[in-house]
PDB file of N, CA and C in Angstrom:
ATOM      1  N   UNK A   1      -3.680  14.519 -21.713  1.00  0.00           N
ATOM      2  CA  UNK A   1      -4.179  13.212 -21.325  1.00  0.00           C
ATOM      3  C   UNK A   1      -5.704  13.290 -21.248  1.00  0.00           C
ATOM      4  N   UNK A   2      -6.288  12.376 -21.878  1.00  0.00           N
ATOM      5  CA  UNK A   2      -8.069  12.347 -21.880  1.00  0.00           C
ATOM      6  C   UNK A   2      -8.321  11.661 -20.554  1.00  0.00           C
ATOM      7  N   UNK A   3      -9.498  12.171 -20.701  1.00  0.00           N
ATOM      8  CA  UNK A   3     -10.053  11.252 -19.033  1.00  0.00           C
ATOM      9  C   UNK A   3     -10.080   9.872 -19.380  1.00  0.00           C
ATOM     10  N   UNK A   4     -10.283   9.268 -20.235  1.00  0.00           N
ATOM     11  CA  UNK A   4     -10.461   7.607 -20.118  1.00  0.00           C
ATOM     12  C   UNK A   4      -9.278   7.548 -19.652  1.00  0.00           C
ATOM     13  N   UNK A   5      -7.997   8.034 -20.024  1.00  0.00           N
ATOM     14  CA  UNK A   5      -6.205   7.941 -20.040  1.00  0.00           C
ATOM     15  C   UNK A   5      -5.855   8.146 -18.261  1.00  0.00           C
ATOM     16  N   UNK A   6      -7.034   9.087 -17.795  1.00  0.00           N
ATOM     17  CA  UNK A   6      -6.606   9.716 -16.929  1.00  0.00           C
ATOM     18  C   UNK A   6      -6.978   8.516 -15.270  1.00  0.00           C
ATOM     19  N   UNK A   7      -8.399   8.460 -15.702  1.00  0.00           N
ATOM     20  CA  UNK A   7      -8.824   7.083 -15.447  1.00  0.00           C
ATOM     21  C   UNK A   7      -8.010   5.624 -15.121  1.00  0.00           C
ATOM     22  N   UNK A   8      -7.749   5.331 -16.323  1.00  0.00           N
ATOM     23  CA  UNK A   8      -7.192   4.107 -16.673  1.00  0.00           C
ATOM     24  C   UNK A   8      -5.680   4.171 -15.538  1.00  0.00           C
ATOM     25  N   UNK A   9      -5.290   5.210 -15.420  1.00  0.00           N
ATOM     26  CA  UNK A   9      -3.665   5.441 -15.183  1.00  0.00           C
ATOM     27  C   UNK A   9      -3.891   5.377 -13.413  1.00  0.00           C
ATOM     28  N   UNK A  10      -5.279   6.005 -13.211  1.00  0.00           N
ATOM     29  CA  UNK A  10      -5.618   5.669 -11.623  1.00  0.00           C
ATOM     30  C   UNK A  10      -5.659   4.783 -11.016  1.00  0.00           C
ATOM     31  N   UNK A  11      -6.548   3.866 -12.314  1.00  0.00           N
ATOM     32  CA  UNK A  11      -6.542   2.367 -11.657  1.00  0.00           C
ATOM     33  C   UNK A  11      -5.596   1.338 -11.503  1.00  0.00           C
ATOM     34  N   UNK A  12      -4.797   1.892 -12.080  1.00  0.00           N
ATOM     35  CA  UNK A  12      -3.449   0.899 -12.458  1.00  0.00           C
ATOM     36  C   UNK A  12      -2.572   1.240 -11.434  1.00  0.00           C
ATOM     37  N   UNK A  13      -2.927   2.612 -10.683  1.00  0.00           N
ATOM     38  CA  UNK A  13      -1.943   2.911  -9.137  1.00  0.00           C
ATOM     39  C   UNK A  13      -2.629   2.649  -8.551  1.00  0.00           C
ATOM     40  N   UNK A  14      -4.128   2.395  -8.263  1.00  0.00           N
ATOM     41  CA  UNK A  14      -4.900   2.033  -7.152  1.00  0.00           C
ATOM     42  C   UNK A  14      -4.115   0.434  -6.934  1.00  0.00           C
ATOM     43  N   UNK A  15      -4.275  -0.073  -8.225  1.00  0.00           N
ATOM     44  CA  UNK A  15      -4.125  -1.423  -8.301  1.00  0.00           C
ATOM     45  C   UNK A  15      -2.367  -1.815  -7.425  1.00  0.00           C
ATOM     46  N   UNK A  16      -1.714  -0.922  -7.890  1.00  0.00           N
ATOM     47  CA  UNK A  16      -0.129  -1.253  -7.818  1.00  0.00           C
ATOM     48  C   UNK A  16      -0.282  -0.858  -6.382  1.00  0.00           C
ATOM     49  N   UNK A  17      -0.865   0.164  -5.820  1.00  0.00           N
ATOM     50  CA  UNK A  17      -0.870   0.245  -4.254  1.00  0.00           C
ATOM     51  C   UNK A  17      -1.612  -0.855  -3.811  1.00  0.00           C
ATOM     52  N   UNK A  18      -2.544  -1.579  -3.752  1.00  0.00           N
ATOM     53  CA  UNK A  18      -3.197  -2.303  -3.192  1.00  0.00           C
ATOM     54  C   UNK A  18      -2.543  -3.542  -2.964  1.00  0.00           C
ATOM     55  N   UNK A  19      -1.678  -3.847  -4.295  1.00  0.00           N
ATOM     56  CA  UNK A  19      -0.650  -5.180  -4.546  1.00  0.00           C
ATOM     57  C   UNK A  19       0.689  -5.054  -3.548  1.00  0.00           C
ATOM     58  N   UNK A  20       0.701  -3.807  -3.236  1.00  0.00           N
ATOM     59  CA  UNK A  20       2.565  -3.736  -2.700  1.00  0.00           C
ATOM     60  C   UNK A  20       1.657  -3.771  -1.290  1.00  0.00           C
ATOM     61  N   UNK A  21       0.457  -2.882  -0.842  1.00  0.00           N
ATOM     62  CA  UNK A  21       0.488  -2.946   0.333  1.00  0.00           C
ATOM     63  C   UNK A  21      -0.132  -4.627   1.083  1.00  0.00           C
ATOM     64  N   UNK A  22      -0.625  -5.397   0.226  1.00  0.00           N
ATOM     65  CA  UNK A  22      -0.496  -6.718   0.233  1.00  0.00           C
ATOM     66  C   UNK A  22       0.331  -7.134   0.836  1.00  0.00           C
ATOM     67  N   UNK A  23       1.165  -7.124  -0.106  1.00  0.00           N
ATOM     68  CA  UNK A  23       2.655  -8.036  -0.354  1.00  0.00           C
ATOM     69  C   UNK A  23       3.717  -7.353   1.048  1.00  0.00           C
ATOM     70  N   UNK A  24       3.042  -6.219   1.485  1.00  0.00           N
ATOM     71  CA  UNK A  24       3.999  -5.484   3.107  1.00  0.00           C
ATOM     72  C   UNK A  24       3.591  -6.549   3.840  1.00  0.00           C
ATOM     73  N   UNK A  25       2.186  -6.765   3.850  1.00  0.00           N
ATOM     74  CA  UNK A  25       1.560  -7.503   5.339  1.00  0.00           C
ATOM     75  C   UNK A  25       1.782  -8.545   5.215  1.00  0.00           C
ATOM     76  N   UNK A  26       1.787  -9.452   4.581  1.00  0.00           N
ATOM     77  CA  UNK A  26       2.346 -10.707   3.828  1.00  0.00           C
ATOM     78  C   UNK A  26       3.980 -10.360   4.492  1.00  0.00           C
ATOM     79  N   UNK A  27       5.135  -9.752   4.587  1.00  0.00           N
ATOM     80  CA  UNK A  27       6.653  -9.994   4.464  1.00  0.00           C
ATOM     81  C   UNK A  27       6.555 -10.057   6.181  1.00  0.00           C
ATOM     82  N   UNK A  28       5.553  -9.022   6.389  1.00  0.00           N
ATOM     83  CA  UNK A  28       5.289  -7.981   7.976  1.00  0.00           C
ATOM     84  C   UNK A  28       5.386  -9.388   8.867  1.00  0.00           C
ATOM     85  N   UNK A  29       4.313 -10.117   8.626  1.00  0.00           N
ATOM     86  CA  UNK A  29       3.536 -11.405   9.234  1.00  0.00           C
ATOM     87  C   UNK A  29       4.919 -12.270   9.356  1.00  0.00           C
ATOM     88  N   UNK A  30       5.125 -12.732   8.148  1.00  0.00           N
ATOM     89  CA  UNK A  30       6.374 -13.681   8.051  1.00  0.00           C
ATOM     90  C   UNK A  30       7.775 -13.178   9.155  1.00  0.00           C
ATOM     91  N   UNK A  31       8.021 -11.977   8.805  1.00  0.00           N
ATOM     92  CA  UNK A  31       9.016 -11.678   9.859  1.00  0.00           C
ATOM     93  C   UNK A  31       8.765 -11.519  11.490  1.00  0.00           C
ATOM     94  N   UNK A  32       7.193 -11.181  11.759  1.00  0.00           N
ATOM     95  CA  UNK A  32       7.255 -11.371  13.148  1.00  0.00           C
ATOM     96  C   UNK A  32       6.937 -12.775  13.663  1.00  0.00           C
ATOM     97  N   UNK A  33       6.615 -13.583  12.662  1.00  0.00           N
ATOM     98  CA  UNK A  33       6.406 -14.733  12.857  1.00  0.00           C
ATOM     99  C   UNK A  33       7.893 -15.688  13.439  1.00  0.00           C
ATOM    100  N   UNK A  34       8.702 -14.751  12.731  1.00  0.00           N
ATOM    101  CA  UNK A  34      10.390 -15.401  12.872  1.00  0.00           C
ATOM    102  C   UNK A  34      11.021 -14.650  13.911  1.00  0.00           C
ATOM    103  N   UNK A  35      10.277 -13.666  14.821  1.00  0.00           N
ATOM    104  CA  UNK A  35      10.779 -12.732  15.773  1.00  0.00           C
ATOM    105  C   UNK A  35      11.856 -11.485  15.372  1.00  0.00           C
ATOM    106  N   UNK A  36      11.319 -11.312  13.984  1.00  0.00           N
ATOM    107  CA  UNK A  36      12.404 -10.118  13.789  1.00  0.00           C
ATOM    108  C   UNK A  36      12.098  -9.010  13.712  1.00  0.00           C
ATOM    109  N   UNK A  37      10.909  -8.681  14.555  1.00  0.00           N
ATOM    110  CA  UNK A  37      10.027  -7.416  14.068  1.00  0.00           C
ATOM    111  C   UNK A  37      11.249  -6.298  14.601  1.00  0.00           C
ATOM    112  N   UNK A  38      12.345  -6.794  15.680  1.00  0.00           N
ATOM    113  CA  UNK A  38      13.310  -5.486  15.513  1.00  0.00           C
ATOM    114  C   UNK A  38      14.351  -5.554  14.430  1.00  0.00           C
ATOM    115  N   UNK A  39      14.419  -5.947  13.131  1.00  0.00           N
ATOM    116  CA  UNK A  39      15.453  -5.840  12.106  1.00  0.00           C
ATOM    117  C   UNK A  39      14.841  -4.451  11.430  1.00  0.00           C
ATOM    118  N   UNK A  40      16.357  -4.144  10.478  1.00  0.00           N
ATOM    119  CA  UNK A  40      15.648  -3.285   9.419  1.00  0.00           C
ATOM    120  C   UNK A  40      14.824  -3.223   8.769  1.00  0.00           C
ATOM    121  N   UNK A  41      14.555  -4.393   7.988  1.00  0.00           N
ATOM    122  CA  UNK A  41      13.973  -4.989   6.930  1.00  0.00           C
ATOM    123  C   UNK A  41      12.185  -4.871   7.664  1.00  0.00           C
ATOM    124  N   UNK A  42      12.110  -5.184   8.666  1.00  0.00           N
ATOM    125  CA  UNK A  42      10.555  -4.926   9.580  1.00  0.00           C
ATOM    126  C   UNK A  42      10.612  -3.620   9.516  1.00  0.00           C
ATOM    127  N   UNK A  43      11.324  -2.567   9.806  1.00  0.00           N
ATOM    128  CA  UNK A  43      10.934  -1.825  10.026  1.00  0.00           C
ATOM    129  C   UNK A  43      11.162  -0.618   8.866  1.00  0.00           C
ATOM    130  N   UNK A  44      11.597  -1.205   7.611  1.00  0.00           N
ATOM    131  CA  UNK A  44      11.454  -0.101   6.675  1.00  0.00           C
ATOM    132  C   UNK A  44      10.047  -0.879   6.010  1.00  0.00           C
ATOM    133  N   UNK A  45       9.958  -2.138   6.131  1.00  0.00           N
ATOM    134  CA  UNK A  45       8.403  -2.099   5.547  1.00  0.00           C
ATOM    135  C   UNK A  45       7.349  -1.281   5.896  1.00  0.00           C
ATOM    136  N   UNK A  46       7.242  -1.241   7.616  1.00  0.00           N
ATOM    137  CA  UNK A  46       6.608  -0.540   8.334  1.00  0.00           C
ATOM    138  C   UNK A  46       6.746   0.786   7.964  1.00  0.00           C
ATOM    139  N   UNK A  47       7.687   1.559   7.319  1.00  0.00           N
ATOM    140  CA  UNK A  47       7.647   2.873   7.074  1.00  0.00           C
ATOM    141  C   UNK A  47       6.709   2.689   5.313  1.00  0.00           C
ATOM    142  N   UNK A  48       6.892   2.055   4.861  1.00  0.00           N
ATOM    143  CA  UNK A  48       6.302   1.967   3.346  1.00  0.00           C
ATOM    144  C   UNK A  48       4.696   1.284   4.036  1.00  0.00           C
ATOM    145  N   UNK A  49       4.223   0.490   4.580  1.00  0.00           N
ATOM    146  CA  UNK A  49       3.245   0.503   5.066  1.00  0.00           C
ATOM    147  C   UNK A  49       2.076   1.606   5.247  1.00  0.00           C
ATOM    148  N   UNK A  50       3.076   2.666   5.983  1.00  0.00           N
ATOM    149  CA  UNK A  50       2.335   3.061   6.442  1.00  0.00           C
ATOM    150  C   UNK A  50       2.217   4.875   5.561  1.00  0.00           C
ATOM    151  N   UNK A  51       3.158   4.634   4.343  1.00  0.00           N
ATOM    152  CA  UNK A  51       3.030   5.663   3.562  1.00  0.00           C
ATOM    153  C   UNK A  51       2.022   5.571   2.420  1.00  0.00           C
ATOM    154  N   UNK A  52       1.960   4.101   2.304  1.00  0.00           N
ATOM    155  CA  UNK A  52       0.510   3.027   1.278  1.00  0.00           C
ATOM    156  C   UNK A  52      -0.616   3.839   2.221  1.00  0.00           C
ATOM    157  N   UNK A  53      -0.550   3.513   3.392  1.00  0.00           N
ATOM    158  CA  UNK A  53      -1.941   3.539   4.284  1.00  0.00           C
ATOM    159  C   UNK A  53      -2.269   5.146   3.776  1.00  0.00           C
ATOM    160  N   UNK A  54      -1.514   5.993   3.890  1.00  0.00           N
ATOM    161  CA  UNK A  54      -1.563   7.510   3.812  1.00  0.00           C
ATOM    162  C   UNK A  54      -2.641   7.630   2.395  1.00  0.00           C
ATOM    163  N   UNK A  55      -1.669   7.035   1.426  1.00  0.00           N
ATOM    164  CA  UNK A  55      -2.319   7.056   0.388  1.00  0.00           C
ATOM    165  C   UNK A  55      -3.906   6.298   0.187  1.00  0.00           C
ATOM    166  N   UNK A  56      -3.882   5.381   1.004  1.00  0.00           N
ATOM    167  CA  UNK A  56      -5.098   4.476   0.485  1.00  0.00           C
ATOM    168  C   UNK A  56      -6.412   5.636   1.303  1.00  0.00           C
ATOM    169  N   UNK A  57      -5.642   5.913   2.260  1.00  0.00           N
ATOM    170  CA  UNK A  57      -6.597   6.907   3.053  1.00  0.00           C
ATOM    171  C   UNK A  57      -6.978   8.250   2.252  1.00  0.00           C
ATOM    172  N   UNK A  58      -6.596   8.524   1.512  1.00  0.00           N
ATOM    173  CA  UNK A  58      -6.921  10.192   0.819  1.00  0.00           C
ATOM    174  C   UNK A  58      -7.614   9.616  -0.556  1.00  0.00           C
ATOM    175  N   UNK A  59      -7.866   8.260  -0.820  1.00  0.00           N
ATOM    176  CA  UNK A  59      -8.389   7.924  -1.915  1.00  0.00           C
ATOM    177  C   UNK A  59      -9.602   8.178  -1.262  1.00  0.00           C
ATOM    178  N   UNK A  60     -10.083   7.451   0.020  1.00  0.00           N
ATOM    179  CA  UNK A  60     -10.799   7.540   0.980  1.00  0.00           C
ATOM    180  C   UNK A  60     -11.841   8.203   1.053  1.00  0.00           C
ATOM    181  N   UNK A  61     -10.848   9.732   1.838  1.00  0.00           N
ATOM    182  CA  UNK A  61     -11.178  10.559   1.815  1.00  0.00           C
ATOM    183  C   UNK A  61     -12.045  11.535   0.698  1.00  0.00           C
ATOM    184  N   UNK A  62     -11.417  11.306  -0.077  1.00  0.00           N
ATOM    185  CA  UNK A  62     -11.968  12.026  -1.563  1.00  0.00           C
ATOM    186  C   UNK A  62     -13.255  11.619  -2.317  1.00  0.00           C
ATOM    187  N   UNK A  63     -13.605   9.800  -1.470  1.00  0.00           N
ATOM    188  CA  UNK A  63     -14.621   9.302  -2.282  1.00  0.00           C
ATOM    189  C   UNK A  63     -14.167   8.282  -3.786  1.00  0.00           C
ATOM    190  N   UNK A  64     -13.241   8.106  -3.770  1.00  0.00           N
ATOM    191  CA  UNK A  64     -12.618   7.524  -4.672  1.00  0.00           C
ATOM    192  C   UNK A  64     -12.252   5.994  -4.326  1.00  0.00           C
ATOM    193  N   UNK A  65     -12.593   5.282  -3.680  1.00  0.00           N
ATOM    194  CA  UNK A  65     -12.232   3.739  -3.003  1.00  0.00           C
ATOM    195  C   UNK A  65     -13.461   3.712  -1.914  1.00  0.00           C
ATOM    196  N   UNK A  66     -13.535   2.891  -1.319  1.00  0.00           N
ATOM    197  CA  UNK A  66     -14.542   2.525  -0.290  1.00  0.00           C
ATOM    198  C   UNK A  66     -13.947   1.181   0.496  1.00  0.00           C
ATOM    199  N   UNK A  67     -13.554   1.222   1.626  1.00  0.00           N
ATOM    200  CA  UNK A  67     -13.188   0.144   2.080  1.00  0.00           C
ATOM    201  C   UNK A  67     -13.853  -0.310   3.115  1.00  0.00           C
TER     202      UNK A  67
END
């Protein structure tokens, strides 16, 4: 894989993480809004939440994102 390839393939997971971890806080909101923050469904987002966050954080870390 060339670096443009290597590149290109980063941004397209930066991108796909940034979109799903969106789209968590967005479902997150809606369900505590409806009082269900104790269902499953709240709380396996909350586990994918916070495995996005892991990730968005070591982009972070590395110098690779800036938030």
């Amino acid at each position: 894989m060339s670096k443009e390839e290597r590149l290109e393939a980063f941004e397209k997971m930066l991108q796909n993480v940034n979109d799903r971890y969106s789209d968590i806080i967005s479902k997150m909101e809606k369900l505590k809004a409806e009082g269900k923050m104790k269902s499953v469904t709240y709380n396996q987002l909350m586990a994918e939440k916070l495995s996005l966050q892991k990730i968005i954080s070591m982009y972070e870390i590395y110098g690779l994102i800036e938030r």
